[in-house]
PDB file of N, CA and C in Angstrom:
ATOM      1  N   UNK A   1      25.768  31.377  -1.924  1.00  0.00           N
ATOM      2  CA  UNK A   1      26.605  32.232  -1.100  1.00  0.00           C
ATOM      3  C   UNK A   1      27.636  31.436  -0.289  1.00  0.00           C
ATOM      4  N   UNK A   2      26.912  30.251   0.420  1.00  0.00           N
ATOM      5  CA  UNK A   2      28.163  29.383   0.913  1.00  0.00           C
ATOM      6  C   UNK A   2      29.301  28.723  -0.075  1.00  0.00           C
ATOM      7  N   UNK A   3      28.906  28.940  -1.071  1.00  0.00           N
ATOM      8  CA  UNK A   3      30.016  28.890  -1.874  1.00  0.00           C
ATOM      9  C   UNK A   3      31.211  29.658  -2.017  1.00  0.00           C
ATOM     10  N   UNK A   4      30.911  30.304  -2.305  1.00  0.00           N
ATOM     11  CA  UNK A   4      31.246  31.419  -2.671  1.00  0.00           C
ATOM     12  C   UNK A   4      32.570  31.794  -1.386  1.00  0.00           C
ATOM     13  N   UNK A   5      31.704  32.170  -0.212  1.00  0.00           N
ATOM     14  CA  UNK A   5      32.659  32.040   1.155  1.00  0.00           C
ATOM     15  C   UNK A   5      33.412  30.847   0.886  1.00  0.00           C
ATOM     16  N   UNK A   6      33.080  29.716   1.000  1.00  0.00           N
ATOM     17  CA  UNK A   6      34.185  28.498   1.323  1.00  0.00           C
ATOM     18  C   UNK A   6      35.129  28.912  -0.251  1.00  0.00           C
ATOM     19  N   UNK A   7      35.156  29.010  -1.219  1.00  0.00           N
ATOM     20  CA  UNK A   7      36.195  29.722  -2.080  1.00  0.00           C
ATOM     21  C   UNK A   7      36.883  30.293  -1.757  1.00  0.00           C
ATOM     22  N   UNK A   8      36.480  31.486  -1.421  1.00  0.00           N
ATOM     23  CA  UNK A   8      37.179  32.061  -0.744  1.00  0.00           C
ATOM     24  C   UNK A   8      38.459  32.022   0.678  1.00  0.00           C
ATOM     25  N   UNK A   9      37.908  31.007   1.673  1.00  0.00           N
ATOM     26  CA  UNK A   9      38.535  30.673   2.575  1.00  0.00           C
ATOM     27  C   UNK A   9      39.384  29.508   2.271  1.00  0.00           C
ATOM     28  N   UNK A  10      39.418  28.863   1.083  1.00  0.00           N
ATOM     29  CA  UNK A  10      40.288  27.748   0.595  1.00  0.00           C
ATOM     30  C   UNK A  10      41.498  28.456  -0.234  1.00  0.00           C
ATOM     31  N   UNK A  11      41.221  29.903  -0.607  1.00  0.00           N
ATOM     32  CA  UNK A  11      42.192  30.609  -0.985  1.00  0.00           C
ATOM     33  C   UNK A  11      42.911  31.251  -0.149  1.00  0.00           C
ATOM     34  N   UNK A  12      42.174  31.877   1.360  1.00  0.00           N
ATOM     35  CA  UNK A  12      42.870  32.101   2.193  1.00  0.00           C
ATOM     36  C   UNK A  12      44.342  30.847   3.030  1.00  0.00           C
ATOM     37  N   UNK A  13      43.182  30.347   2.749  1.00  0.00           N
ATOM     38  CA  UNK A  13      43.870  28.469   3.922  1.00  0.00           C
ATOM     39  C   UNK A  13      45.464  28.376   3.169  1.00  0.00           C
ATOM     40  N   UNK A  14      45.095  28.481   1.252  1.00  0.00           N
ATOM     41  CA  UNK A  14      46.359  28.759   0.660  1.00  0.00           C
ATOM     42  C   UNK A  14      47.187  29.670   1.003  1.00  0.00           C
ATOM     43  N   UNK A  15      46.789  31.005   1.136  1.00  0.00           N
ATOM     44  CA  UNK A  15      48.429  32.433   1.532  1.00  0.00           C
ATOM     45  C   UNK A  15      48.483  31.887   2.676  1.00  0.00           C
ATOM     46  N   UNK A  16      47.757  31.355   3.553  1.00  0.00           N
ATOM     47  CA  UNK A  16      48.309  31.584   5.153  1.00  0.00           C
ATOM     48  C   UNK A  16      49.202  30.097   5.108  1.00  0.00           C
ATOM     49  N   UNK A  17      49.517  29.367   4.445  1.00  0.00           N
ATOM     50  CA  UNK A  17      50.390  28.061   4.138  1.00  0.00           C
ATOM     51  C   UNK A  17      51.758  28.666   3.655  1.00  0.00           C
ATOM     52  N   UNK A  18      51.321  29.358   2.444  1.00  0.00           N
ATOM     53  CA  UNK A  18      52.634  30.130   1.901  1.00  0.00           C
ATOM     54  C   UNK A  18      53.409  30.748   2.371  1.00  0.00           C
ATOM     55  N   UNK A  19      52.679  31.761   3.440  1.00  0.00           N
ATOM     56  CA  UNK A  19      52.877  32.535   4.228  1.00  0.00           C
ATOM     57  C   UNK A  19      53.506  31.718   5.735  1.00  0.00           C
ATOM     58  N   UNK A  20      53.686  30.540   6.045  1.00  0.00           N
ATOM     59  CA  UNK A  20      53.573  30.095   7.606  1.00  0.00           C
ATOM     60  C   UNK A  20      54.884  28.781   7.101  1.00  0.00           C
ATOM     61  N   UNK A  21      56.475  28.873   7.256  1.00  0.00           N
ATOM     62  CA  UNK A  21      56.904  28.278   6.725  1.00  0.00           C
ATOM     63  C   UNK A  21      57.424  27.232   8.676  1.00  0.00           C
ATOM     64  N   UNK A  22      56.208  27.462   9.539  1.00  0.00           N
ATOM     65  CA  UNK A  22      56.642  26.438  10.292  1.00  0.00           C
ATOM     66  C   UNK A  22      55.750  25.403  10.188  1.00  0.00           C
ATOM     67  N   UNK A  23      54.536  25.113   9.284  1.00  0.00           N
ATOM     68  CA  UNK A  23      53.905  24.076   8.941  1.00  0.00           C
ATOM     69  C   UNK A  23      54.610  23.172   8.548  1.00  0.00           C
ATOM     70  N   UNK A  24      54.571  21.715   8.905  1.00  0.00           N
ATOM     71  CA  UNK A  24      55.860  20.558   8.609  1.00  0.00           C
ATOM     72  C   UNK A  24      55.254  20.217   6.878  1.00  0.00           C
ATOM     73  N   UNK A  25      56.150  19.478   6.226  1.00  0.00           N
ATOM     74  CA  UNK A  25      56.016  19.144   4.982  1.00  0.00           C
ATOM     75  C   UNK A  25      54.671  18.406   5.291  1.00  0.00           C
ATOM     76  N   UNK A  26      54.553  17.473   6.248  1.00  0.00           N
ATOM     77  CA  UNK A  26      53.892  16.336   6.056  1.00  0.00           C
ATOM     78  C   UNK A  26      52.662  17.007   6.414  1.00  0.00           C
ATOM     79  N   UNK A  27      52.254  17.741   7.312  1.00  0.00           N
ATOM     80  CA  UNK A  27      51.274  18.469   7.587  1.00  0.00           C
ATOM     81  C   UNK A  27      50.712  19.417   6.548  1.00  0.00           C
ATOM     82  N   UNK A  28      51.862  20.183   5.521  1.00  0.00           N
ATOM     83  CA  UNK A  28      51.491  21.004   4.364  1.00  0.00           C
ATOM     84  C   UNK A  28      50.520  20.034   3.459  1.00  0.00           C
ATOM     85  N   UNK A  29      51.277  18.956   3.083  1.00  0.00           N
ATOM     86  CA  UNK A  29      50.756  18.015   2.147  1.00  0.00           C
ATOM     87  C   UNK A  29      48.988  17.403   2.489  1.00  0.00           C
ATOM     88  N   UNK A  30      49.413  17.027   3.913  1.00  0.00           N
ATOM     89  CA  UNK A  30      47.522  16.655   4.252  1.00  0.00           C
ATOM     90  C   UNK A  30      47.063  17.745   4.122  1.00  0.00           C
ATOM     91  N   UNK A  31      47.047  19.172   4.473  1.00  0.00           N
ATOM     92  CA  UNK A  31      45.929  20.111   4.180  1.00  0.00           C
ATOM     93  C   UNK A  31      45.996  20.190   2.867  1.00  0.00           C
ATOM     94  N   UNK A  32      46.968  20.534   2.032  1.00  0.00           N
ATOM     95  CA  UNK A  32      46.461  20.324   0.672  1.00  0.00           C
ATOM     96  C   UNK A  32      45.697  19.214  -0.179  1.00  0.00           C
ATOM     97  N   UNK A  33      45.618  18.143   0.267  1.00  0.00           N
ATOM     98  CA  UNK A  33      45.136  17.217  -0.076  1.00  0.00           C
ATOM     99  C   UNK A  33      43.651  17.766   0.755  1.00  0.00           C
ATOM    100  N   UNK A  34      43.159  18.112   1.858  1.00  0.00           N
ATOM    101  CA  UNK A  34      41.558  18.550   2.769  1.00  0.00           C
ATOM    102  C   UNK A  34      41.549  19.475   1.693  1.00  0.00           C
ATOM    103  N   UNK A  35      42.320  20.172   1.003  1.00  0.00           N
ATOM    104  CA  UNK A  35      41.800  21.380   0.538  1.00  0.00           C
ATOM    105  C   UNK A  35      41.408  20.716  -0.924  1.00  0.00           C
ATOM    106  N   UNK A  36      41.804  19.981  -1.730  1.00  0.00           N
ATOM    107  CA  UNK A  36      41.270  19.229  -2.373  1.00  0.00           C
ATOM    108  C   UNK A  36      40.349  18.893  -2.675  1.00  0.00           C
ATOM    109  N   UNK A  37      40.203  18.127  -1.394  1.00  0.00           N
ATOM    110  CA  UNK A  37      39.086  17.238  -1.067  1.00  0.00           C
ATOM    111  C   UNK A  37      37.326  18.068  -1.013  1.00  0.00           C
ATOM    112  N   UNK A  38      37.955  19.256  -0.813  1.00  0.00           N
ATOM    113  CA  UNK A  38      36.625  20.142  -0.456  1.00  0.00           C
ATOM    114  C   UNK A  38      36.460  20.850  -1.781  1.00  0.00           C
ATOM    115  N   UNK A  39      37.871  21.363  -2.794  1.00  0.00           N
ATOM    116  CA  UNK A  39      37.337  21.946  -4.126  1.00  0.00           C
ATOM    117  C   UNK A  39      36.140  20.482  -4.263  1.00  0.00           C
ATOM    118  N   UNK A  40      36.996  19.622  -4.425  1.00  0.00           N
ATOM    119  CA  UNK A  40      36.024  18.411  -5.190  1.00  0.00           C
ATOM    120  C   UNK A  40      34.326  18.552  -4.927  1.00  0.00           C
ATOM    121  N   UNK A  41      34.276  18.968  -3.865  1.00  0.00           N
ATOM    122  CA  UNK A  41      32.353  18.786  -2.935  1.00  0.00           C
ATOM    123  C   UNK A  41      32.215  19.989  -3.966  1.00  0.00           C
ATOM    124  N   UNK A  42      32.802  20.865  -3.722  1.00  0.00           N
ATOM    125  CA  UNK A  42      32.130  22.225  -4.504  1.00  0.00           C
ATOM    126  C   UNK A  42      32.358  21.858  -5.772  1.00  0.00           C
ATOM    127  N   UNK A  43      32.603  21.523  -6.496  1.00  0.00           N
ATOM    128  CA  UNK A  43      32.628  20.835  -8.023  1.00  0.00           C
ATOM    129  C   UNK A  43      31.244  20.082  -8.460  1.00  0.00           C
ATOM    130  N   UNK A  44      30.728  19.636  -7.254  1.00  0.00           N
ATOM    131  CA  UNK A  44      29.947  18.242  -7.646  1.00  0.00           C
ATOM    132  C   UNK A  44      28.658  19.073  -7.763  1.00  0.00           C
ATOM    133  N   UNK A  45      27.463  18.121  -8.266  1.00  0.00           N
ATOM    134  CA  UNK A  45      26.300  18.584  -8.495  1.00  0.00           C
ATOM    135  C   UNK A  45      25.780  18.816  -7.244  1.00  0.00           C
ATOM    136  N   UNK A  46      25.927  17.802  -6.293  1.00  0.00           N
ATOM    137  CA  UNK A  46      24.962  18.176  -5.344  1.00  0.00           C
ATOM    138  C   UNK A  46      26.008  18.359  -3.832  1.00  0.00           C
ATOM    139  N   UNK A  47      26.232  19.285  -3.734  1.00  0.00           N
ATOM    140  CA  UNK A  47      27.399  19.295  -2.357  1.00  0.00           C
ATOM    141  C   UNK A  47      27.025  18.898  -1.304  1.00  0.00           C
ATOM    142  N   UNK A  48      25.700  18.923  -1.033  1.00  0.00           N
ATOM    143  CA  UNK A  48      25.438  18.702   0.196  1.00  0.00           C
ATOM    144  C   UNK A  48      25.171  17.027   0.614  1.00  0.00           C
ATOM    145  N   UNK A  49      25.005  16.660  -0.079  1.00  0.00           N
ATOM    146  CA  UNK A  49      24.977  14.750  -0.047  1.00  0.00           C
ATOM    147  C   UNK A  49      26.045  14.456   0.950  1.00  0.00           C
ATOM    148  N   UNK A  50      25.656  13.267   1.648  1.00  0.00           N
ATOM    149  CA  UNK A  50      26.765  12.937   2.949  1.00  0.00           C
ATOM    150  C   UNK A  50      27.976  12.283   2.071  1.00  0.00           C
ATOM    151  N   UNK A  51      27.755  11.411   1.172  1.00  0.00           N
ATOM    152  CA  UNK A  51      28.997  10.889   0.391  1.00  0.00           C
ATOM    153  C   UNK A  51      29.375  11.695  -0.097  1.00  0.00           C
ATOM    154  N   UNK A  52      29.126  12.889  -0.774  1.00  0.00           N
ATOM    155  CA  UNK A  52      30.216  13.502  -1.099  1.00  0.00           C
ATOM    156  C   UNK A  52      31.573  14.613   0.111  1.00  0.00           C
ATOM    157  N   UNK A  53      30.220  14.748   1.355  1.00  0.00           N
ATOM    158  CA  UNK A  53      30.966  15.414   2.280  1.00  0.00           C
ATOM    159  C   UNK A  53      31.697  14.140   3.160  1.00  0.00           C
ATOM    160  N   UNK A  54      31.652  13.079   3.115  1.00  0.00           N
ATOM    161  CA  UNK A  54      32.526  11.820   4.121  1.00  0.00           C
ATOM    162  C   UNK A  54      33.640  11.932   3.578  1.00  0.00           C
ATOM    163  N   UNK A  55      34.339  12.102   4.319  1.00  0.00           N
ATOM    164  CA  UNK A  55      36.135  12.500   4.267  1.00  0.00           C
ATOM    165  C   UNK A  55      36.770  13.674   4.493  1.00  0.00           C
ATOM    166  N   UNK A  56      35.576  14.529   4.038  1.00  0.00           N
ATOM    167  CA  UNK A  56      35.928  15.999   4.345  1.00  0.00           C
ATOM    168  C   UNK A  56      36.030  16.714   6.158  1.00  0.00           C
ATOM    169  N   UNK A  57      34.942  16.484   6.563  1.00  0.00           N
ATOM    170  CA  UNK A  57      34.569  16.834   8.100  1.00  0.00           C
ATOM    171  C   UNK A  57      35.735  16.617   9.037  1.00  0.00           C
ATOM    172  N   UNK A  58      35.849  15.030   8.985  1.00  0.00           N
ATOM    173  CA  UNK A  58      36.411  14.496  10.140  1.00  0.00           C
ATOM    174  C   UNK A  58      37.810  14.917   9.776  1.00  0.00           C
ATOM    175  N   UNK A  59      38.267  14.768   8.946  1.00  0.00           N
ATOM    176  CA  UNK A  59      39.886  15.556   8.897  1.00  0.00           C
ATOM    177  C   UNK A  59      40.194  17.029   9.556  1.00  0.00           C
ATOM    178  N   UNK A  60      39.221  17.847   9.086  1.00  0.00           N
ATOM    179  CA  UNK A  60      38.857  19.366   9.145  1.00  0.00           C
ATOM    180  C   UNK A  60      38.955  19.058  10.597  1.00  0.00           C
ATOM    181  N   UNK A  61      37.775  18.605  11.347  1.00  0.00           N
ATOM    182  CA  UNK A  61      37.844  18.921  13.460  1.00  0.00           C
ATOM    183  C   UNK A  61      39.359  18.580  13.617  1.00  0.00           C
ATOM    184  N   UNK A  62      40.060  17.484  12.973  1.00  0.00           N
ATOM    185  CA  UNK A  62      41.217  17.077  13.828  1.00  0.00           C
ATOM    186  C   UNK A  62      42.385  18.072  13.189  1.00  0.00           C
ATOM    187  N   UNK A  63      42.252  18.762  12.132  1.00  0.00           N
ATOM    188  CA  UNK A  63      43.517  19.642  11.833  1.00  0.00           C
ATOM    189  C   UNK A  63      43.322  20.598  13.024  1.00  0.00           C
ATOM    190  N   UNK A  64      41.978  21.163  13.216  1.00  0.00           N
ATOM    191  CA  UNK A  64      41.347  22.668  13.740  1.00  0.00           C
ATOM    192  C   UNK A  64      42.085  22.113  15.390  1.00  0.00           C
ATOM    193  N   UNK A  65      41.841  20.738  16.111  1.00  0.00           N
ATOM    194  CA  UNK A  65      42.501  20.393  16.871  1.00  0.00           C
ATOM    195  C   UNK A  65      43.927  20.232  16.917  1.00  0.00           C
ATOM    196  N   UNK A  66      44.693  20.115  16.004  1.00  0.00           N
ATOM    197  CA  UNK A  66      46.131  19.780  16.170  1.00  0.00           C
ATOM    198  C   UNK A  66      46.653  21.226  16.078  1.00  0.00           C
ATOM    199  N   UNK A  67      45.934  21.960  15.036  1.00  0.00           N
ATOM    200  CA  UNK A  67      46.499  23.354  14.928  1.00  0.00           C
ATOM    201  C   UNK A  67      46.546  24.468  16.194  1.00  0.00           C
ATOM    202  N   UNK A  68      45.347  23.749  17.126  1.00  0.00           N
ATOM    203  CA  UNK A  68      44.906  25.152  18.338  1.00  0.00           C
ATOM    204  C   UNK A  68      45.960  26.255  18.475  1.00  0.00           C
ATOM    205  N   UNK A  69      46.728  24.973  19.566  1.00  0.00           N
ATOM    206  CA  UNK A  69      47.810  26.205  19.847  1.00  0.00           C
ATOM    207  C   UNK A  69      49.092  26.698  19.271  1.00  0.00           C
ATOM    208  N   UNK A  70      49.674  25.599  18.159  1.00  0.00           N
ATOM    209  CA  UNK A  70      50.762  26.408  17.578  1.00  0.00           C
ATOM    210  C   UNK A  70      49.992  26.764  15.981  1.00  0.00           C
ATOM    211  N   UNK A  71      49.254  26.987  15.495  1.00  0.00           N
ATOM    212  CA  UNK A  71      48.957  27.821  14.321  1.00  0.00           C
ATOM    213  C   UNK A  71      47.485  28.731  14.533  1.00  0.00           C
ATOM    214  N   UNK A  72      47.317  29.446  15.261  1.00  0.00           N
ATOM    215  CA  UNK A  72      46.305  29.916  15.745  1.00  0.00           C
ATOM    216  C   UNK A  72      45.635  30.694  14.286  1.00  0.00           C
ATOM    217  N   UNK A  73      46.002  31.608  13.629  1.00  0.00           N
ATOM    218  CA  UNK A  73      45.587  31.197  12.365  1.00  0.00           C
ATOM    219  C   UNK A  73      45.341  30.271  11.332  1.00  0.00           C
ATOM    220  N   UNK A  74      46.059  29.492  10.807  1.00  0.00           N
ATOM    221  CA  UNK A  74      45.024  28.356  10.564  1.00  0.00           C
ATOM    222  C   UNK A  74      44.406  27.754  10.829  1.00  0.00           C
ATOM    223  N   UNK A  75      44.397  27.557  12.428  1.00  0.00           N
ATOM    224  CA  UNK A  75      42.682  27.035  13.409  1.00  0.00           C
ATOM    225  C   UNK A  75      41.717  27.735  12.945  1.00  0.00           C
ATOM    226  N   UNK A  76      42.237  29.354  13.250  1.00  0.00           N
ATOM    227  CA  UNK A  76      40.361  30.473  12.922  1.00  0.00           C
ATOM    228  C   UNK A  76      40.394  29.592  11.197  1.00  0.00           C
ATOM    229  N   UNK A  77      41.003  29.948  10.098  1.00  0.00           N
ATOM    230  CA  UNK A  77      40.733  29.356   9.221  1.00  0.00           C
ATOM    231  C   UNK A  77      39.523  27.921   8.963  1.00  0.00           C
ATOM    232  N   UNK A  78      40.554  26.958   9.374  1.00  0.00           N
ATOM    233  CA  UNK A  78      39.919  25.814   9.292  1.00  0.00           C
ATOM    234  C   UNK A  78      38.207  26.036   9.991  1.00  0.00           C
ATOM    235  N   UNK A  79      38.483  26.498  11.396  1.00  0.00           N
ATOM    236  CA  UNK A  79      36.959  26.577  11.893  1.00  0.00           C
ATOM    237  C   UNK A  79      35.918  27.654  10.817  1.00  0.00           C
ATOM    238  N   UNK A  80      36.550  28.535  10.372  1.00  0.00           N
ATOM    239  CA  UNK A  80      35.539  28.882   9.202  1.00  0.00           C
ATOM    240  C   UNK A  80      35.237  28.146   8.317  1.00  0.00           C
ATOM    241  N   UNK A  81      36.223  27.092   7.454  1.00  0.00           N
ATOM    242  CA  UNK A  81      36.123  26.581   6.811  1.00  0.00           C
ATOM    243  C   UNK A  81      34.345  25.357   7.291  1.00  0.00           C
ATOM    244  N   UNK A  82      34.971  24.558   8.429  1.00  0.00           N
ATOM    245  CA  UNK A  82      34.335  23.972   8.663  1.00  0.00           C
ATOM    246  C   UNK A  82      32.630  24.947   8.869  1.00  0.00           C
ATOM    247  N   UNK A  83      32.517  25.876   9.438  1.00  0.00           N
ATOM    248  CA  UNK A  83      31.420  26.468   9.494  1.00  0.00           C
ATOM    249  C   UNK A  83      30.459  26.696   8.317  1.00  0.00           C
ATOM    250  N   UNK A  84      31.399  26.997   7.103  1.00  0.00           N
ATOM    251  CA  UNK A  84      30.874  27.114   5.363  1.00  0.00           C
ATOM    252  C   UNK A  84      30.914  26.037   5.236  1.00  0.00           C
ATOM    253  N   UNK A  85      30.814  24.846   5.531  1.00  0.00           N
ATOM    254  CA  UNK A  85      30.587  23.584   5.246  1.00  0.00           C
ATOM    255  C   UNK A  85      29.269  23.251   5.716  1.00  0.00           C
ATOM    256  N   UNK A  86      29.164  23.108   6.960  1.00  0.00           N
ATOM    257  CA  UNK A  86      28.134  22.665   7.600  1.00  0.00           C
ATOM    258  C   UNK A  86      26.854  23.873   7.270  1.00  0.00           C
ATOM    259  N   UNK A  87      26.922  25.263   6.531  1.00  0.00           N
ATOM    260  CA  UNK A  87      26.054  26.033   5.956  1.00  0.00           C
ATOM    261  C   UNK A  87      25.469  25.225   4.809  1.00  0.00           C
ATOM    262  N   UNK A  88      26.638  24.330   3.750  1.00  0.00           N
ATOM    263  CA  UNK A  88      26.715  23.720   2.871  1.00  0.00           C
ATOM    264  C   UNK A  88      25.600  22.422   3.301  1.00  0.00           C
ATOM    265  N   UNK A  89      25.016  22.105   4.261  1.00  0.00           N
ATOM    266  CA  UNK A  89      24.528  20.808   4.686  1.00  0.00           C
ATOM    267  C   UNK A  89      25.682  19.571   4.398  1.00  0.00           C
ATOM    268  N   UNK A  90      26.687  20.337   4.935  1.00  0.00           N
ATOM    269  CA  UNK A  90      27.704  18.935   5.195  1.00  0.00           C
ATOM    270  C   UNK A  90      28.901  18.804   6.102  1.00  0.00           C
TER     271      UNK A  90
END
């Protein structure tokens, strides 16, 4: 099921990018690359392993931080995101 959700919210994380044309290039590019980074965990056999989740986390708190106050939707995002993660044991 935590799958399933974090799918889902990595498709959201996508329209609300498409949708939000004051995200800077350079900022578009790192979340697509976190968003990446997290298909990849859900790809793998075992998602919940810490090596496969190291790299993922710590990016995620500091977008959810940079985003607070000027993308207040992609903060709620990301903090879901991160929440279906840590359901994920990671």
């Amino acid at each position: 099921m935590p799958e399933r959700e974090l799918t889902g919210l990595l498709e959201e994380l996508e329209s609300e990018l498409d949708r939000n044309p004051d995200v800077s290039d350079e900022e578009r590019a790192a979340l697509e690359e976190l968003r990446s980074r997290i298909g990849h965990v859900l790809e793998s056999e075992r998602p919940g392993t810490a090596q496969e989740g190291h790299g993922v986390t710590e990016p995620l708190r500091s977008y959810v931080d940079r985003f607070e106050t000027s993308h207040p939707t992609l903060t709620m995002i990301l903090g879901r995101i991160a929440d279906a993660l840590n359901k994920m044991g990671i």
